[in-house]
Structures are given as structure tokens and as C-alpha cells.
N, C-alpha and C. Protein backbone atom coordinates (compact mmCIF):
# COMPACT_ATOMS: atom_id res chain seq x y z
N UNK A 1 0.84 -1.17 0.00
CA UNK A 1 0.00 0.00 0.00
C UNK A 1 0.89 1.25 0.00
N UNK A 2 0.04 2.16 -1.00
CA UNK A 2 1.13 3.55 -0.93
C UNK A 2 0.36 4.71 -0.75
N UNK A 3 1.05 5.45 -0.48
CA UNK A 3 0.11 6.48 0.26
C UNK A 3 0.44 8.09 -0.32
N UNK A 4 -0.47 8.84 -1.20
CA UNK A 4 -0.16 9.61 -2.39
C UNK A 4 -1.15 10.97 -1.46
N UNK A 5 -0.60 12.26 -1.06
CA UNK A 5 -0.91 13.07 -1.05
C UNK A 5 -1.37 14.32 -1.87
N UNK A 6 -2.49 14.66 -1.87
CA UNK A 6 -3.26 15.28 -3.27
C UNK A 6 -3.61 16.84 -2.57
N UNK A 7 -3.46 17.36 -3.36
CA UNK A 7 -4.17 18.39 -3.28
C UNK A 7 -4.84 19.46 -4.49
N UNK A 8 -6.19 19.45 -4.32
CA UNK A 8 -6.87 19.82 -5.22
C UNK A 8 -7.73 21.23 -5.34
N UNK A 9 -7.97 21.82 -6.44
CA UNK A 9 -8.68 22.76 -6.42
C UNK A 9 -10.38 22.76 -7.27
N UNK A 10 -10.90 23.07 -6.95
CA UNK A 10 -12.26 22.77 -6.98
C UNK A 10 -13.21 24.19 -7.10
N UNK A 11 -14.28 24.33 -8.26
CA UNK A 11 -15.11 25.20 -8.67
C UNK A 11 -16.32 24.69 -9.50
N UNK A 12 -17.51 24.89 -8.33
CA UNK A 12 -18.44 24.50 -8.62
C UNK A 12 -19.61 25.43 -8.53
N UNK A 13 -20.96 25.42 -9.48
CA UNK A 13 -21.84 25.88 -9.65
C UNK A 13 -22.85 25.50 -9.19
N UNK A 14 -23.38 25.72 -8.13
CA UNK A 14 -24.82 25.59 -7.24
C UNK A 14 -25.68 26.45 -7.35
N UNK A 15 -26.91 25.97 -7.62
CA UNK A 15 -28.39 26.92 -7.04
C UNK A 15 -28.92 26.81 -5.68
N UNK A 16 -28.97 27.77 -4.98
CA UNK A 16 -29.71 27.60 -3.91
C UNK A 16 -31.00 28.54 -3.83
N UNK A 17 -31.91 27.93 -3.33
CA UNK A 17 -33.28 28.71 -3.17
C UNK A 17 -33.79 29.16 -2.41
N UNK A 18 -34.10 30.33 -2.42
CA UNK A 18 -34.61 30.89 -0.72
C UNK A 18 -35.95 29.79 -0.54
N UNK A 19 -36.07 29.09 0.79
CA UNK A 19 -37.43 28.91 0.67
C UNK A 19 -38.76 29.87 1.12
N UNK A 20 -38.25 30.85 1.57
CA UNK A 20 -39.31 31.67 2.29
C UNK A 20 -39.67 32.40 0.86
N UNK A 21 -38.64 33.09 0.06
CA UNK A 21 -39.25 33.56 -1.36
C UNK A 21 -39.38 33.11 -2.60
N UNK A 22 -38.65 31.96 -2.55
CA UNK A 22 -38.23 30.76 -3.30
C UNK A 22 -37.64 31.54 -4.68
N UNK A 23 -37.25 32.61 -4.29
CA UNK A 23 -35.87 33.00 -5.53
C UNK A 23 -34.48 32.08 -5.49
N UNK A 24 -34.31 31.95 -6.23
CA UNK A 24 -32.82 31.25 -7.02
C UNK A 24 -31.83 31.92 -6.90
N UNK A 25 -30.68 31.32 -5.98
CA UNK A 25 -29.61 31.81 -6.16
C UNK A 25 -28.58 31.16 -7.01
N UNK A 26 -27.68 31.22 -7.91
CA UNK A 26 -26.83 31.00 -8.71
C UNK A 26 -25.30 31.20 -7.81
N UNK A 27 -24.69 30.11 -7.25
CA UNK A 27 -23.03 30.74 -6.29
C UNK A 27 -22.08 29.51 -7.00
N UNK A 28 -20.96 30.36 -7.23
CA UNK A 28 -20.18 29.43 -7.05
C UNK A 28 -19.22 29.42 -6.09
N UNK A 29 -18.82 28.06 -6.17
CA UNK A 29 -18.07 27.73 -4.82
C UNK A 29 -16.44 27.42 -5.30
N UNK A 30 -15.78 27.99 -5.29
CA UNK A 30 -13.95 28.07 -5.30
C UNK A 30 -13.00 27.63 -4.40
N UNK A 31 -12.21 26.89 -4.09
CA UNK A 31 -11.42 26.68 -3.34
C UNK A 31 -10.60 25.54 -3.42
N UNK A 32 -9.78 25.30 -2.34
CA UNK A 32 -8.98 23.89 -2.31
C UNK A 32 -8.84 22.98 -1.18
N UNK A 33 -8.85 22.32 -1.23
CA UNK A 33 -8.56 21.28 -0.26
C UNK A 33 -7.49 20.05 -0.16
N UNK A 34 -7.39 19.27 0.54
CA UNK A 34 -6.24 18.14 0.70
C UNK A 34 -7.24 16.67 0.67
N UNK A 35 -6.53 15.84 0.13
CA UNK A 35 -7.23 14.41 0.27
C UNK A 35 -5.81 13.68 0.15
N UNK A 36 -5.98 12.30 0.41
CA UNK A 36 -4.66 11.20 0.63
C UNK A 36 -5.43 10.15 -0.26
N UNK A 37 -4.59 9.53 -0.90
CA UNK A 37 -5.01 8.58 -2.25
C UNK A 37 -4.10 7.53 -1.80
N UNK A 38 -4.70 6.44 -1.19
CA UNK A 38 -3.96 4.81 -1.13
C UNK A 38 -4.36 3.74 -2.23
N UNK A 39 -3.34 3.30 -2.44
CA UNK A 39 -2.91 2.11 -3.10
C UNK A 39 -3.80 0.70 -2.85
N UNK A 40 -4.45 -0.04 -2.89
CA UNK A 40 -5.13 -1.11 -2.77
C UNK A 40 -3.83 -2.18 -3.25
N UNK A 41 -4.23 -3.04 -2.24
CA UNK A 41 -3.13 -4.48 -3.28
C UNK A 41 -3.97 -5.48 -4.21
N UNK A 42 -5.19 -4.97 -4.26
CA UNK A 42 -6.02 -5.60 -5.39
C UNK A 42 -5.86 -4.76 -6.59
N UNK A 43 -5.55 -3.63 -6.86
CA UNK A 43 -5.24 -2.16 -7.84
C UNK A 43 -6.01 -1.58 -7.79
N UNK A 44 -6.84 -1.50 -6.89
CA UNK A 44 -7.67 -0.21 -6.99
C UNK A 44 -6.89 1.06 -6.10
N UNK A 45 -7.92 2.12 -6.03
CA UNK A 45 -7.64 3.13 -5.25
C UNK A 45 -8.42 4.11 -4.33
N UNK A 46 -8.23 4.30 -3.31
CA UNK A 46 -8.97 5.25 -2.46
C UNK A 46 -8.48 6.35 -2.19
N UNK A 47 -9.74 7.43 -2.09
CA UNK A 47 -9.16 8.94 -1.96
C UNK A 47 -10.03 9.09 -0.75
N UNK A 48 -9.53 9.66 0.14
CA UNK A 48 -10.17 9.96 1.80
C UNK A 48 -9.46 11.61 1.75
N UNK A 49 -10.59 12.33 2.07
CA UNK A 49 -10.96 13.55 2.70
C UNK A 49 -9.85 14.00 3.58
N UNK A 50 -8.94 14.94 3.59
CA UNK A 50 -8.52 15.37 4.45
C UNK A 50 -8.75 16.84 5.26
N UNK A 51 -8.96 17.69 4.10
CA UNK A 51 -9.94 18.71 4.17
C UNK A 51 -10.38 19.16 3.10
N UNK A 52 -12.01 19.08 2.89
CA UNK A 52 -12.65 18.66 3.87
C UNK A 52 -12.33 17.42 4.55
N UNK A 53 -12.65 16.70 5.47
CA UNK A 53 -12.94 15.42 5.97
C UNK A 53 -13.78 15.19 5.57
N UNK A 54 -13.67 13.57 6.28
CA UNK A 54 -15.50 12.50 6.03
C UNK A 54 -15.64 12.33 4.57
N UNK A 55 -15.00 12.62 3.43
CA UNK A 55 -15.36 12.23 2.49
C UNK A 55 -14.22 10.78 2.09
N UNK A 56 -15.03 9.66 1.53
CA UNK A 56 -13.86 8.82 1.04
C UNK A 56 -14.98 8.00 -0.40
N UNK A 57 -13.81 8.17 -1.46
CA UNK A 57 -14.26 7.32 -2.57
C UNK A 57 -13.43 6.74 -3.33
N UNK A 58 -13.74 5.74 -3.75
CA UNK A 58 -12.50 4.60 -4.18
C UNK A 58 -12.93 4.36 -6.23
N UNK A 59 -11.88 3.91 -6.69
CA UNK A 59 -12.49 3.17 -7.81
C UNK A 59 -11.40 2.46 -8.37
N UNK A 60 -11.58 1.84 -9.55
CA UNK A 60 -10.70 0.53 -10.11
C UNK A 60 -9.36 1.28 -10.63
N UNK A 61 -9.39 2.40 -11.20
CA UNK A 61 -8.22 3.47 -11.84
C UNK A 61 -8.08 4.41 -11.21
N UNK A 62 -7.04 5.26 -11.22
CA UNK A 62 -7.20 6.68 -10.72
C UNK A 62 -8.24 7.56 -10.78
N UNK A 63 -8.41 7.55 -12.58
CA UNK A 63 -9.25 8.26 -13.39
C UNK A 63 -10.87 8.01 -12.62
N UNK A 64 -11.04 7.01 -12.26
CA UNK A 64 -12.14 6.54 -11.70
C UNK A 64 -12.61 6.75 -10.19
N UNK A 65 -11.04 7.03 -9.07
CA UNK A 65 -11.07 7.15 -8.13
C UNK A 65 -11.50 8.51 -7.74
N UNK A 66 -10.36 9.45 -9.03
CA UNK A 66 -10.55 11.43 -8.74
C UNK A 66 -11.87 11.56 -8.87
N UNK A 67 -12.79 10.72 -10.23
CA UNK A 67 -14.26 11.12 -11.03
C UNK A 67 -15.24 10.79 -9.80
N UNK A 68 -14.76 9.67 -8.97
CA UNK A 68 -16.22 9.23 -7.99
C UNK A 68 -15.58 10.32 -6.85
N UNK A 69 -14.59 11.12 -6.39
CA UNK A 69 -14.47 11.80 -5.62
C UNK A 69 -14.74 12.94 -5.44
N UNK A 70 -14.98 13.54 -6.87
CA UNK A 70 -15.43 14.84 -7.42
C UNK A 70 -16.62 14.92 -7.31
N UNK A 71 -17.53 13.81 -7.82
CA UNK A 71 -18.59 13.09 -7.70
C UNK A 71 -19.01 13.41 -6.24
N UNK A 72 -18.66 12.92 -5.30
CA UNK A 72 -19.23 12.85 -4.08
C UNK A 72 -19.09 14.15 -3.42
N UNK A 73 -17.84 14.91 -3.83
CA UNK A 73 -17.93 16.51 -3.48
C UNK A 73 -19.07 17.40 -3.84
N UNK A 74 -19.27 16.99 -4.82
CA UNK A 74 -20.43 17.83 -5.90
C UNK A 74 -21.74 17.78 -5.19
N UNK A 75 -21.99 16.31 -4.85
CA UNK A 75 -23.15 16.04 -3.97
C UNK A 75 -23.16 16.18 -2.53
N UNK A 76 -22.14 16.51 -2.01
CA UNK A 76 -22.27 17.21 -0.95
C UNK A 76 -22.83 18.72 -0.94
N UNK A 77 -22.48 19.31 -2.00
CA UNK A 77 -22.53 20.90 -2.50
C UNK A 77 -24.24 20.54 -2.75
N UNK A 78 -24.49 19.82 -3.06
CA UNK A 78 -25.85 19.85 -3.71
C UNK A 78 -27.01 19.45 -2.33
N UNK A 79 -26.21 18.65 -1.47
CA UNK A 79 -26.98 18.69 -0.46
C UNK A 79 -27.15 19.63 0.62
N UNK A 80 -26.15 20.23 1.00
CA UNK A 80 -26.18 21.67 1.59
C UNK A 80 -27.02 22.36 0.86
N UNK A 81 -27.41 23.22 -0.41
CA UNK A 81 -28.20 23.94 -1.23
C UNK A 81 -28.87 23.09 -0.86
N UNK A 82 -29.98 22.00 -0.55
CA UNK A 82 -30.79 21.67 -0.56
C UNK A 82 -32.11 21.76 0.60
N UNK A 83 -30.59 22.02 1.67
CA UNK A 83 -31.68 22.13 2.80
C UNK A 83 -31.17 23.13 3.62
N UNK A 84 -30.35 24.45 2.65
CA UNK A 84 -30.36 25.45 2.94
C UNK A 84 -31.29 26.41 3.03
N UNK A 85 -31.57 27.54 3.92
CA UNK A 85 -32.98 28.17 3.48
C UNK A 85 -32.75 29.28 2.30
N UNK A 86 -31.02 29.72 2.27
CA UNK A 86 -30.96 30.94 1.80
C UNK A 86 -29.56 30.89 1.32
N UNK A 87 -28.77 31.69 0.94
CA UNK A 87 -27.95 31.76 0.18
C UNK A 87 -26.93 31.88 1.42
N UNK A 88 -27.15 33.00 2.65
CA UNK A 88 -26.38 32.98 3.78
C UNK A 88 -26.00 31.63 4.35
N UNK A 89 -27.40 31.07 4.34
CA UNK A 89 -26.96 29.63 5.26
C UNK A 89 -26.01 28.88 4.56
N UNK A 90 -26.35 28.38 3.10
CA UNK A 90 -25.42 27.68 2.24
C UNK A 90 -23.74 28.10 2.58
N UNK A 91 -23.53 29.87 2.56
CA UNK A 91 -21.95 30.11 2.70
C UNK A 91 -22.13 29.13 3.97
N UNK A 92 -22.43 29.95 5.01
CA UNK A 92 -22.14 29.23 6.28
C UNK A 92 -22.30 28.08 6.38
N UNK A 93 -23.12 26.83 6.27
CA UNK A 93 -22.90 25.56 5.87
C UNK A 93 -21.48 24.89 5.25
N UNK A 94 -21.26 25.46 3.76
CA UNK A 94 -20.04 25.26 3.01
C UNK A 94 -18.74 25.39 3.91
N UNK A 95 -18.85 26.72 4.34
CA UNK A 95 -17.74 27.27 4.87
C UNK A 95 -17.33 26.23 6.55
N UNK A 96 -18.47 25.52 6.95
CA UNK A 96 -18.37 25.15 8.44
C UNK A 96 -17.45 23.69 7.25
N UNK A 97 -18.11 22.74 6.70
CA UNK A 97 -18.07 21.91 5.64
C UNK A 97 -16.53 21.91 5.62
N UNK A 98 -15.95 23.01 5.05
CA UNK A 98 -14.34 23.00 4.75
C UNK A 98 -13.41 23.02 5.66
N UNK A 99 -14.08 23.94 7.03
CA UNK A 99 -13.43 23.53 7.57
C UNK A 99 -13.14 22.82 8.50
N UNK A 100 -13.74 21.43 8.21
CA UNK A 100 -13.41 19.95 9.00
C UNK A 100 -12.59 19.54 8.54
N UNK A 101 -11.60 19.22 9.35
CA UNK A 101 -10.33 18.07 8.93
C UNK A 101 -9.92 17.12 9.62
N UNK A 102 -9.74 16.18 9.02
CA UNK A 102 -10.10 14.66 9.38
C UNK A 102 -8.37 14.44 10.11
N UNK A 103 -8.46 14.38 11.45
CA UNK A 103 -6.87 14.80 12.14
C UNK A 103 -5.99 13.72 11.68
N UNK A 104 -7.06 12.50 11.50
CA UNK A 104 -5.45 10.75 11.34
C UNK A 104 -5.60 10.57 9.86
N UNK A 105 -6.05 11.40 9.22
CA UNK A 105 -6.28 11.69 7.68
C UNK A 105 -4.61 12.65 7.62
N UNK A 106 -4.97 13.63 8.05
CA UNK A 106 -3.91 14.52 7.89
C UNK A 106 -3.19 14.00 8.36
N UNK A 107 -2.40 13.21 9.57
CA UNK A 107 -1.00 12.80 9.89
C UNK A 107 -0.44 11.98 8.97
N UNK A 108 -1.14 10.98 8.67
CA UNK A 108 -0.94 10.45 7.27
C UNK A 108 -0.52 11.29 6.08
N UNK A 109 -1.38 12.17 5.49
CA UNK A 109 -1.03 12.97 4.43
C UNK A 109 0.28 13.56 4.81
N UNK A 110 0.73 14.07 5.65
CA UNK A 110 1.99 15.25 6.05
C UNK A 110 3.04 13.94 6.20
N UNK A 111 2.54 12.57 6.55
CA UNK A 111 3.83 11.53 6.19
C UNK A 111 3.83 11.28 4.92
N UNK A 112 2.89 11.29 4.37
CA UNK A 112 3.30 10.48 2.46
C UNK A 112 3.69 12.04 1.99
N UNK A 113 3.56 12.95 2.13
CA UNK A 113 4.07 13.90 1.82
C UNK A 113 5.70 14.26 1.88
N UNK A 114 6.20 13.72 3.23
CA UNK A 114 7.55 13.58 3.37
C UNK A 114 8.64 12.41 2.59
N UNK A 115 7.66 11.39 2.77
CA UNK A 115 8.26 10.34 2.15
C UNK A 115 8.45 10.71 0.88
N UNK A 116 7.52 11.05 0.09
CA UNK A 116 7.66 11.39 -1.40
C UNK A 116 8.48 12.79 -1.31
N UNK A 117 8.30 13.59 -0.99
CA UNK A 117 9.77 14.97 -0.93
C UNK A 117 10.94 13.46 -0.70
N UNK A 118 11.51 13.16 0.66
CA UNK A 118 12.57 12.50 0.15
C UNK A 118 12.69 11.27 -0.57
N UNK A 119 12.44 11.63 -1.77
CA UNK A 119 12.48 10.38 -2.50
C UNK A 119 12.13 8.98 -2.18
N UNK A 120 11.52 8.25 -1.16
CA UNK A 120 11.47 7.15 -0.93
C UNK A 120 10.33 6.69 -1.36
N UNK A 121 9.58 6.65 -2.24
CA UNK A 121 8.77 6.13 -3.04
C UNK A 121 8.54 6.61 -4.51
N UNK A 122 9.04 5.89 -5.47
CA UNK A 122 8.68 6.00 -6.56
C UNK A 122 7.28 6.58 -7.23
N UNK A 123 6.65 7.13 -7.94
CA UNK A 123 5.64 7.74 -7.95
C UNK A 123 4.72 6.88 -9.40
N UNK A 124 3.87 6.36 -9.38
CA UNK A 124 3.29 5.41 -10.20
C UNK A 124 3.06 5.63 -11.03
N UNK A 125 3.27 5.39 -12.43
CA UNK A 125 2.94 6.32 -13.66
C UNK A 125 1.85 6.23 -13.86
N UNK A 126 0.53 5.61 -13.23
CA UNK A 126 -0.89 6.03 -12.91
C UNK A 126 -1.39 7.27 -12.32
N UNK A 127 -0.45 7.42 -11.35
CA UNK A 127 -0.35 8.48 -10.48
C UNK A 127 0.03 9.80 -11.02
N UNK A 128 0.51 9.86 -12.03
CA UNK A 128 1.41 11.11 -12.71
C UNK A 128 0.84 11.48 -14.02
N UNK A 129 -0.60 12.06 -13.94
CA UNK A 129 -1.60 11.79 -14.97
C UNK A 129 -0.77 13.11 -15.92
């Protein structure tokens, strides 16, 4: 098992609806976060949340692992707007959202992070899209 530190940037387009006037808001959401991507010894791969936390999605390729992870970000975004009342709550929701971080997520990440700075793991040419 290998342990691949990611960090990503992310911009997404949400509607949220007031429900009291039920106008439409149009926001997008910008930013970045950290996730840790392990190695399976069957070949698959998992990407776990570091910040945000709580998120983890796996798939047979990389390509498959980033797409169901993006995937599950997106629908997080979509579930906040959903049972937001207003455009305020959504920031504040999002914003509480980001900043959870998953603490034995991150000790991990800040070690595969070192390991790979000093060279001690080769980097997978899966990995090096």
C-alpha cells in the first residue's frame, strides 16, 4: 500500500433557493482542499478527505477514483443547497463543511508527503496523470 498526497482545487456551480421567497440563487463555490489517495493491493484506489474530511471514494483506476471523488464533493454541495434556506446559510454551511479536517487523515497525508519529498517512493505512472 502507498500512500499519495493530493491536493486539489475545486469550482463548482450551485443553485440555492430561498425557501421563504423561493428566488434562485446562482453561487459558485472556489477553493482547495487536501485528500490522501492509497494504493489497494487488489489495484484499486482510495481517496479519503482530508480537508474537507468524512469524504472517502475509491475506484478501479485513478481516473475513476478522482471522477467518484469529485462526484461525491459535488453532492455534498448539492446537499447543503438543498436544505439550505438561503444563500447565507449555504456560505455558512459550506464554509463550516471546509473547515473539517479529518486529524489521522492529515498525519498520514503530512507523512506520504515527506516520504515522497525525500524520495522514498517511486511515484506510479498512474499516479502522474
Amino acid at each position: 500500500m502507498v500512500e499519495y498526497p493530493l491536493i486539489f482545487t475545486f469550482n463548482e456551480a450551485v443553485v440555492v433557493r430561498n425557501i421563504k421567497t423561493n428566488a434562485g440563487y446562482f453561487l459558485f463555490v472556489n477553493g482547495r482542499g487536501n485528500a490522501l489517495m492509497t494504493t489497494e493491493k487488489t489495484g484499486g484506489y482510495w481517496i479519503n478527505g482530508v480537508q474537507p474530511g468524512g469524504m472517502s471514494e475509491g475506484g478501479k483506476t485513478v481516473k475513476e477514483a478522482l471522477y467518484n471523488f469529485k462526484t461525491a464533493f459535488r453532492n455534498v454541495l448539492l446537499d447543503i443547497a438543498g436544505y439550505s434556506a438561503n444563500d447565507d446559510d449555504f456560505i455558512k454551511e459550506v464554509t463550516s463543511f471546509f473547515d473539517g479536517i479529518d486529524k489521522n487523515e492529515l498525519k498520514s497525508w503530512k507523512n506520504a508527503r515527506k516520504i515522497i519529498r525525500d524520495g522514498k517512493v517511486k511515484v506510479n505512472k498512474d499516479i502522474s496523470l
